[in-house]
N, C-alpha and C. Protein backbone atom coordinates (compact mmCIF):
# COMPACT_ATOMS: atom_id res chain seq x y z
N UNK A 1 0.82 -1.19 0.00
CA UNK A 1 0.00 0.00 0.00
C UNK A 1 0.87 1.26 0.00
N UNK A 2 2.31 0.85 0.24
CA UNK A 2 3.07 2.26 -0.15
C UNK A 2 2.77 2.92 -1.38
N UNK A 3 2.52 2.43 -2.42
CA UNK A 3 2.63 3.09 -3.63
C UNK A 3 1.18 3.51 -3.85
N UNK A 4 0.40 3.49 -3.45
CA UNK A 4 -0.86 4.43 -3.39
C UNK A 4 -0.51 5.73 -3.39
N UNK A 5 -1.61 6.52 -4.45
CA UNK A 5 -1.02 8.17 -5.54
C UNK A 5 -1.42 8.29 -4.24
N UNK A 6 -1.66 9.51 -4.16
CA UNK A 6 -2.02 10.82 -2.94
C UNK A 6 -2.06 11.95 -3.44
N UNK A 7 -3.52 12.74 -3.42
CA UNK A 7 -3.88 13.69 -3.70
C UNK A 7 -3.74 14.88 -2.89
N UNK A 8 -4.06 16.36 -3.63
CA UNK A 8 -4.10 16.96 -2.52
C UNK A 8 -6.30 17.50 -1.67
N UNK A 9 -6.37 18.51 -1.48
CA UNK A 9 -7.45 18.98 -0.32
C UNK A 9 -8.65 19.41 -2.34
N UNK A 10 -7.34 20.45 -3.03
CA UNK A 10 -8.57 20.51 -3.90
C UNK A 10 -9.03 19.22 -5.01
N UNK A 11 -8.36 18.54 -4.87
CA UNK A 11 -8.05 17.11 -6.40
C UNK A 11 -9.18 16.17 -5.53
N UNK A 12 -9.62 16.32 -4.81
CA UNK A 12 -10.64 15.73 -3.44
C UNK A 12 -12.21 15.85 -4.69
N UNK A 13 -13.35 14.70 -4.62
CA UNK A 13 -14.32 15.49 -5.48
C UNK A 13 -15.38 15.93 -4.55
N UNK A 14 -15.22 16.31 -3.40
CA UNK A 14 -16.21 17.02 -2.49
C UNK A 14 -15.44 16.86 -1.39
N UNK A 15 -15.65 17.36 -0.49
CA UNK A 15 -15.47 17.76 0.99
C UNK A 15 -15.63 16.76 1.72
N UNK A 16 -16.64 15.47 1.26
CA UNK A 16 -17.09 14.40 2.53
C UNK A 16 -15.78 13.75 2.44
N UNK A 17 -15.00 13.58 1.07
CA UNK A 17 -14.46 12.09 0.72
C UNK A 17 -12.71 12.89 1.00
N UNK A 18 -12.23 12.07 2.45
CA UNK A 18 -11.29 12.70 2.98
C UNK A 18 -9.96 12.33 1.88
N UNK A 19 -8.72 12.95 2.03
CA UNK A 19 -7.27 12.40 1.38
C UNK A 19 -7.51 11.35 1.44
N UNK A 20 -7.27 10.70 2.83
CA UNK A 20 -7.34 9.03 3.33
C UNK A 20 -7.85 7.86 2.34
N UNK A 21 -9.49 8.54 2.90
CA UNK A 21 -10.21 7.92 1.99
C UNK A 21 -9.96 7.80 0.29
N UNK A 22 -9.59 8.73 -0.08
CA UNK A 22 -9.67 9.02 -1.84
C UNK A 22 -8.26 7.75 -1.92
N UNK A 23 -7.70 8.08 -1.20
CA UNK A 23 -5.81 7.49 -1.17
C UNK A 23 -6.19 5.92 -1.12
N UNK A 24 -7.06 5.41 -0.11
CA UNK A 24 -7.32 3.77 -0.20
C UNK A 24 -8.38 3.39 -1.07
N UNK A 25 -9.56 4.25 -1.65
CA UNK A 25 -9.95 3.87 -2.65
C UNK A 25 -9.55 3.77 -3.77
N UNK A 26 -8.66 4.78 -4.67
CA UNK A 26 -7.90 4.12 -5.88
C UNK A 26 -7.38 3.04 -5.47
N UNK A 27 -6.53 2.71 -4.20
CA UNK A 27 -5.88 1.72 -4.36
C UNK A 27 -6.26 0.39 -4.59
N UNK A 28 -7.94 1.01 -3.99
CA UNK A 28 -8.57 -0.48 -4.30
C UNK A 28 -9.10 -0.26 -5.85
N UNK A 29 -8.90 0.76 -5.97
CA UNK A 29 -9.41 0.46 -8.23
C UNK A 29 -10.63 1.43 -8.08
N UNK A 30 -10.84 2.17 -7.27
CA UNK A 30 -12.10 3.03 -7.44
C UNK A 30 -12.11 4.53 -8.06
N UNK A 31 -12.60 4.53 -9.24
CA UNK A 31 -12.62 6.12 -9.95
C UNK A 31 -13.75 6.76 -9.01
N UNK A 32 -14.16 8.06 -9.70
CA UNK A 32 -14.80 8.76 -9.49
C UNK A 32 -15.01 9.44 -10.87
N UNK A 33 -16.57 9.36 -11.55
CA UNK A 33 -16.85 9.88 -12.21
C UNK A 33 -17.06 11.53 -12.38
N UNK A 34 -17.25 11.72 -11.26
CA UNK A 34 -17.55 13.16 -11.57
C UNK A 34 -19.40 13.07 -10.93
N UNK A 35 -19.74 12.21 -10.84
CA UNK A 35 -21.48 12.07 -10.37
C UNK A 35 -21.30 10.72 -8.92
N UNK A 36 -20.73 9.53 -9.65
CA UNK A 36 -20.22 8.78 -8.96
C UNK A 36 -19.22 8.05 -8.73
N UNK A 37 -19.07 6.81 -7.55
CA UNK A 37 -17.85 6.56 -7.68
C UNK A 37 -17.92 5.05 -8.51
N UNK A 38 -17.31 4.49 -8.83
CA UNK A 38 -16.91 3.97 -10.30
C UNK A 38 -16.04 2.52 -9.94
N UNK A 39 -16.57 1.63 -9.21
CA UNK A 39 -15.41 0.04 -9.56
C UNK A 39 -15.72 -1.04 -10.41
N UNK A 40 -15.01 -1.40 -11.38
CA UNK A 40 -15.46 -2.76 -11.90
C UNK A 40 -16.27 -1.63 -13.07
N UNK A 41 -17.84 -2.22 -13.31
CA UNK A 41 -18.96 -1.92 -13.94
C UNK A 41 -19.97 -1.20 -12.63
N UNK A 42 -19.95 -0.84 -11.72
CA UNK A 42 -20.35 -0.80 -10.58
C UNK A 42 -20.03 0.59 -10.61
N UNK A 43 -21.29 1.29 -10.20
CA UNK A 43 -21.48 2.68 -9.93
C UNK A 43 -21.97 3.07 -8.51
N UNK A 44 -21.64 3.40 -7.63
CA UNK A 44 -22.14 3.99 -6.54
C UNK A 44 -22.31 5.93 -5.94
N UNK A 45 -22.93 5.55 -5.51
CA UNK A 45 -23.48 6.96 -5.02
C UNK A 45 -22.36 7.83 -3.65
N UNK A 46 -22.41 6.68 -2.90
CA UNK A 46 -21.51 6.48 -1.75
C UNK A 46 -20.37 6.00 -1.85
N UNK A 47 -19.22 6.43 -1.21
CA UNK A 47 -18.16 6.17 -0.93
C UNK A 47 -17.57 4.83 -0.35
N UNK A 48 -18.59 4.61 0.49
CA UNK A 48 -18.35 3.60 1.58
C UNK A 48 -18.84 1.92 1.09
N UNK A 49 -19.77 2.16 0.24
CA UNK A 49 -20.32 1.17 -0.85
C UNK A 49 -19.49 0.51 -1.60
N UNK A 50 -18.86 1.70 -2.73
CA UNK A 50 -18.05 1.19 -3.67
C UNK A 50 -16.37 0.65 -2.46
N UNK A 51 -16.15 0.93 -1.51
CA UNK A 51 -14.93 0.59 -0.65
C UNK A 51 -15.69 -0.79 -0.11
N UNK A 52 -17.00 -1.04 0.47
CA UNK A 52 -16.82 -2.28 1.00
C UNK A 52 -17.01 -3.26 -0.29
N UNK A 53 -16.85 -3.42 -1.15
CA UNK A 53 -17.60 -4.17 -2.29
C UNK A 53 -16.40 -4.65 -3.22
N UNK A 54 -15.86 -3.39 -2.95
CA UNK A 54 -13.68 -3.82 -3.58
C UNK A 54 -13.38 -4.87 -2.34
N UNK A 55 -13.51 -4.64 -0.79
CA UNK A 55 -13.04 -5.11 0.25
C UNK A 55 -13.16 -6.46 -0.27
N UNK A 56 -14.59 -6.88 0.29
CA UNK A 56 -15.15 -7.86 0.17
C UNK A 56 -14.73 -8.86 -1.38
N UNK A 57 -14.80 -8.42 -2.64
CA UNK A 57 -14.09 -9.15 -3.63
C UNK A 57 -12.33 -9.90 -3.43
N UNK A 58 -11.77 -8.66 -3.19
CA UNK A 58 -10.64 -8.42 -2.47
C UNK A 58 -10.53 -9.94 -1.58
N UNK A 59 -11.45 -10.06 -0.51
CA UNK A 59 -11.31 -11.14 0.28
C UNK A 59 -11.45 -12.30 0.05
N UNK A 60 -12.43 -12.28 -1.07
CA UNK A 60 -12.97 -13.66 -1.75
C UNK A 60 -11.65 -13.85 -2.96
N UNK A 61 -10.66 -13.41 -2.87
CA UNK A 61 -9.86 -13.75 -3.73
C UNK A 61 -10.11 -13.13 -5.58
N UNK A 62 -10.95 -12.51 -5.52
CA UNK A 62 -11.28 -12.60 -6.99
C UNK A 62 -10.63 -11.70 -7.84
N UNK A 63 -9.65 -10.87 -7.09
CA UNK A 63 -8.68 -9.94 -7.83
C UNK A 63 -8.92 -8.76 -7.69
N UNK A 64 -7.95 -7.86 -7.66
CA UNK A 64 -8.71 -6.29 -7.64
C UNK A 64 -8.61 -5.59 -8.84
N UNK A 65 -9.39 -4.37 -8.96
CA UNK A 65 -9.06 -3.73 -10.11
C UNK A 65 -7.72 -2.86 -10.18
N UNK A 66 -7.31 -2.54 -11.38
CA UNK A 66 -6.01 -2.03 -10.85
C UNK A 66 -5.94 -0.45 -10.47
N UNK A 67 -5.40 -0.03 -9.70
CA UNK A 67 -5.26 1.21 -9.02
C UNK A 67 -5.00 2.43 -10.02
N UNK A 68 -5.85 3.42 -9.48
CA UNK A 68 -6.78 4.41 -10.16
C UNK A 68 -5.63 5.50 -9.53
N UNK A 69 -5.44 6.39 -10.58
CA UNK A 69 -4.58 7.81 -9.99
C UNK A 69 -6.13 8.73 -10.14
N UNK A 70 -5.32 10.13 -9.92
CA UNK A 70 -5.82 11.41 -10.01
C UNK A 70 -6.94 11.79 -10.73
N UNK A 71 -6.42 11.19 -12.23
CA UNK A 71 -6.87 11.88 -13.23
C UNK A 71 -8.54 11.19 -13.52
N UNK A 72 -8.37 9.86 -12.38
CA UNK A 72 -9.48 9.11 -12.65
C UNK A 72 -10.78 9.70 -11.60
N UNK A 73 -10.30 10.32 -10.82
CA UNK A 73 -11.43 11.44 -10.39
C UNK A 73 -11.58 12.90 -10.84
N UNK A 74 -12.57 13.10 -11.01
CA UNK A 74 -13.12 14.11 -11.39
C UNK A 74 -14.03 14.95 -10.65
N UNK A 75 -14.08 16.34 -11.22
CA UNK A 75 -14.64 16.74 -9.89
C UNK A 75 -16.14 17.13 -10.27
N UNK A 76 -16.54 17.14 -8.99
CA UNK A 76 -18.52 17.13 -8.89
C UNK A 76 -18.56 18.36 -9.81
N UNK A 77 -19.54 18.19 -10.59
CA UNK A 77 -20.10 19.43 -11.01
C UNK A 77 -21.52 20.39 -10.06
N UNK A 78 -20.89 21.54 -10.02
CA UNK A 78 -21.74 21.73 -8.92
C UNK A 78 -22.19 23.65 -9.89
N UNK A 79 -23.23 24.02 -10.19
CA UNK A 79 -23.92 24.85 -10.79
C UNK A 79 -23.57 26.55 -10.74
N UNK A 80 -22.49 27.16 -11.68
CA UNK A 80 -22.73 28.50 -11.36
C UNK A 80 -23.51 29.60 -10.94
N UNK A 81 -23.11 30.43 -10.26
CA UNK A 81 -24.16 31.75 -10.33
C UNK A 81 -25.18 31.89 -11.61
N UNK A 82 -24.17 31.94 -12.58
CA UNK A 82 -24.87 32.52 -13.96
C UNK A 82 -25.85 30.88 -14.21
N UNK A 83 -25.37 30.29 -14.13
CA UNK A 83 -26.41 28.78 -14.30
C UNK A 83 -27.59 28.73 -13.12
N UNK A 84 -27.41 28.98 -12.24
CA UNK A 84 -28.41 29.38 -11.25
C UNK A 84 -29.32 30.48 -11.85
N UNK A 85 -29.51 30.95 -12.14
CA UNK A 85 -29.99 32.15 -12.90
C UNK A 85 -30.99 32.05 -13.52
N UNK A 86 -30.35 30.99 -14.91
CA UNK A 86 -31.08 29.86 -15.64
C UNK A 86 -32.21 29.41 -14.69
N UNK A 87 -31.59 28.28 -14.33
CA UNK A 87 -32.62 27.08 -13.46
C UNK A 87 -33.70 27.62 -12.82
N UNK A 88 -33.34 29.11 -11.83
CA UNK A 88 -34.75 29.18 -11.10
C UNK A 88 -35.83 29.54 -11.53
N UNK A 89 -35.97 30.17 -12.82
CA UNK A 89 -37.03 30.61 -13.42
C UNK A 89 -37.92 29.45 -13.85
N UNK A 90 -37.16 28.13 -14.30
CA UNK A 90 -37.87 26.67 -14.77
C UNK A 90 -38.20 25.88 -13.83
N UNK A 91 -37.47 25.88 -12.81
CA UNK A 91 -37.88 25.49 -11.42
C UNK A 91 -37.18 24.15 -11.52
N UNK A 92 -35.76 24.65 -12.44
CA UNK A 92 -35.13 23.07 -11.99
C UNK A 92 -33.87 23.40 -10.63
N UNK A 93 -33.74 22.44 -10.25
CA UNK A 93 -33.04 22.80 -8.64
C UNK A 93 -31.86 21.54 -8.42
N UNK A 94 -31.17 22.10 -7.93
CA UNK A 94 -29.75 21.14 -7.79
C UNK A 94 -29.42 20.33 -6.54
N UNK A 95 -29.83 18.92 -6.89
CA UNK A 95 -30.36 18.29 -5.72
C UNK A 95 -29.29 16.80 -5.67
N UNK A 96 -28.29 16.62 -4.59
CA UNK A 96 -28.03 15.60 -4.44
C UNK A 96 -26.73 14.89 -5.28
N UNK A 97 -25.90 16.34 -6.06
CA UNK A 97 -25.20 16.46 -7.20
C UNK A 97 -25.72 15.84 -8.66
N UNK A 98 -27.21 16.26 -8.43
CA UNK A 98 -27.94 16.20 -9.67
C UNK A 98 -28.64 17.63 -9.82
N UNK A 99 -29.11 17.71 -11.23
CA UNK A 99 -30.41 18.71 -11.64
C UNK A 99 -31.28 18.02 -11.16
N UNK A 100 -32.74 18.45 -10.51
CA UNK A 100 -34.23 17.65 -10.99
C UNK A 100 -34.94 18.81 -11.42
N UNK A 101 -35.97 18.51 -12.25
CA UNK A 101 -36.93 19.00 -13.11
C UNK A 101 -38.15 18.28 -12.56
N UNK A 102 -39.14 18.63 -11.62
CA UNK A 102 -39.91 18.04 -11.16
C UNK A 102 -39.73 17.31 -10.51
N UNK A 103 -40.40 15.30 -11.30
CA UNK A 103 -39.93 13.92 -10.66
C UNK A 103 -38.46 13.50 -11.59
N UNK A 104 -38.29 14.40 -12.45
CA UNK A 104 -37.00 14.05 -12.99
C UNK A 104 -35.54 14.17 -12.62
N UNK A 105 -34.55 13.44 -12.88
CA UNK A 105 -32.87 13.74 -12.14
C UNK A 105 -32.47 13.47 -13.36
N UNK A 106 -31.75 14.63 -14.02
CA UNK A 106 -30.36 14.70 -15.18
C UNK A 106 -29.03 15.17 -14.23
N UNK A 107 -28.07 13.94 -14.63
CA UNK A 107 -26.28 14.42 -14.56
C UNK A 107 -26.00 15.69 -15.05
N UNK A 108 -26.64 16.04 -16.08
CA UNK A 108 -26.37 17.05 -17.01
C UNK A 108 -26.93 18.48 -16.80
N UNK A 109 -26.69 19.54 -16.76
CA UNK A 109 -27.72 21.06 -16.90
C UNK A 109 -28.45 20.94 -17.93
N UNK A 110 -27.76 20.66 -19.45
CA UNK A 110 -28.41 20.95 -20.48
C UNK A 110 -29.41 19.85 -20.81
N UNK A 111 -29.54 18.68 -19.80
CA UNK A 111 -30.43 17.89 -20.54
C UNK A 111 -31.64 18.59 -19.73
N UNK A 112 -31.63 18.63 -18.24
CA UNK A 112 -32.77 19.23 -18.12
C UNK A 112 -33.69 20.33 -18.23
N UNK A 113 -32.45 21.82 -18.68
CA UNK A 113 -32.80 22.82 -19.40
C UNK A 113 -33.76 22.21 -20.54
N UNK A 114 -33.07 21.39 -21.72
CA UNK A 114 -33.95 21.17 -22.58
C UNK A 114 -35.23 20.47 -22.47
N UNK A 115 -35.45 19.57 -21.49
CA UNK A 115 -36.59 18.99 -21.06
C UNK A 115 -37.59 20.29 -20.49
N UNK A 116 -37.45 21.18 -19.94
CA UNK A 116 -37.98 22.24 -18.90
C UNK A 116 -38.42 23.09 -19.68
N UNK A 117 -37.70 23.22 -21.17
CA UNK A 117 -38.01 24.58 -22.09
C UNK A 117 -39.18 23.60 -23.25
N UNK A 118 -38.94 22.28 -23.24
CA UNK A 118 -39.60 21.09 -24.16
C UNK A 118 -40.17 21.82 -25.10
């Protein structure tokens, strides 16, 4: 586990998910998309999910994925002033590091702009 990358405070993709943490999840093979975190084919929401689920494979022998640097996280997209601007007039709202549009959730601004303006 020496050779685990190490990031710094801003290369972090939010505030919950400490150095530590970011530092033993690549090592276990975990990206971060930019929405979520990313092992295998396996998408999670949570941090702690995609870490027990590497663990647990990990234990059962079945191999790990191979260790993820920097570049494999990305950071949350989280909505400008000037994009705020946009949204409140349509009444889409930034919920959960998503857009929703009603009962709807887009990754994206522009998909739910375009759904909202339809």
């Amino acid at each position: 586990m020496t050779d685990t990358p190490r990031g710094t405070a801003c290369e972090r993709p939010d505030a919950t998910v400490s150095e530590a943490q970011q530092a033993q999840a690549m090592h276990l093979g975990i990206a971060f998309d930019g929405h979520q975190f990313v092992y295998h084919d396996f998408k999670y929401d949570r941090l702690p999910d995609a870490v027990a689920y590497a663990e647990l494979e990990a234990a059962r022998g079945e191999g790990q994925a191979p260790v993820t640097n920097l570049e494999a996280w990305h950071d949350r997209p989280v909505p400008s002033a000037a994009e705020r601007v946009i949204m409140q007039p349509l009444g889409i709202r930034f919920e959960g590091w998503r857009y929703r549009y009603h009962i709807y959730r887009y990754d994206r601004l522009a998909d739910a702009l375009n759904y909202a303006r339809g």
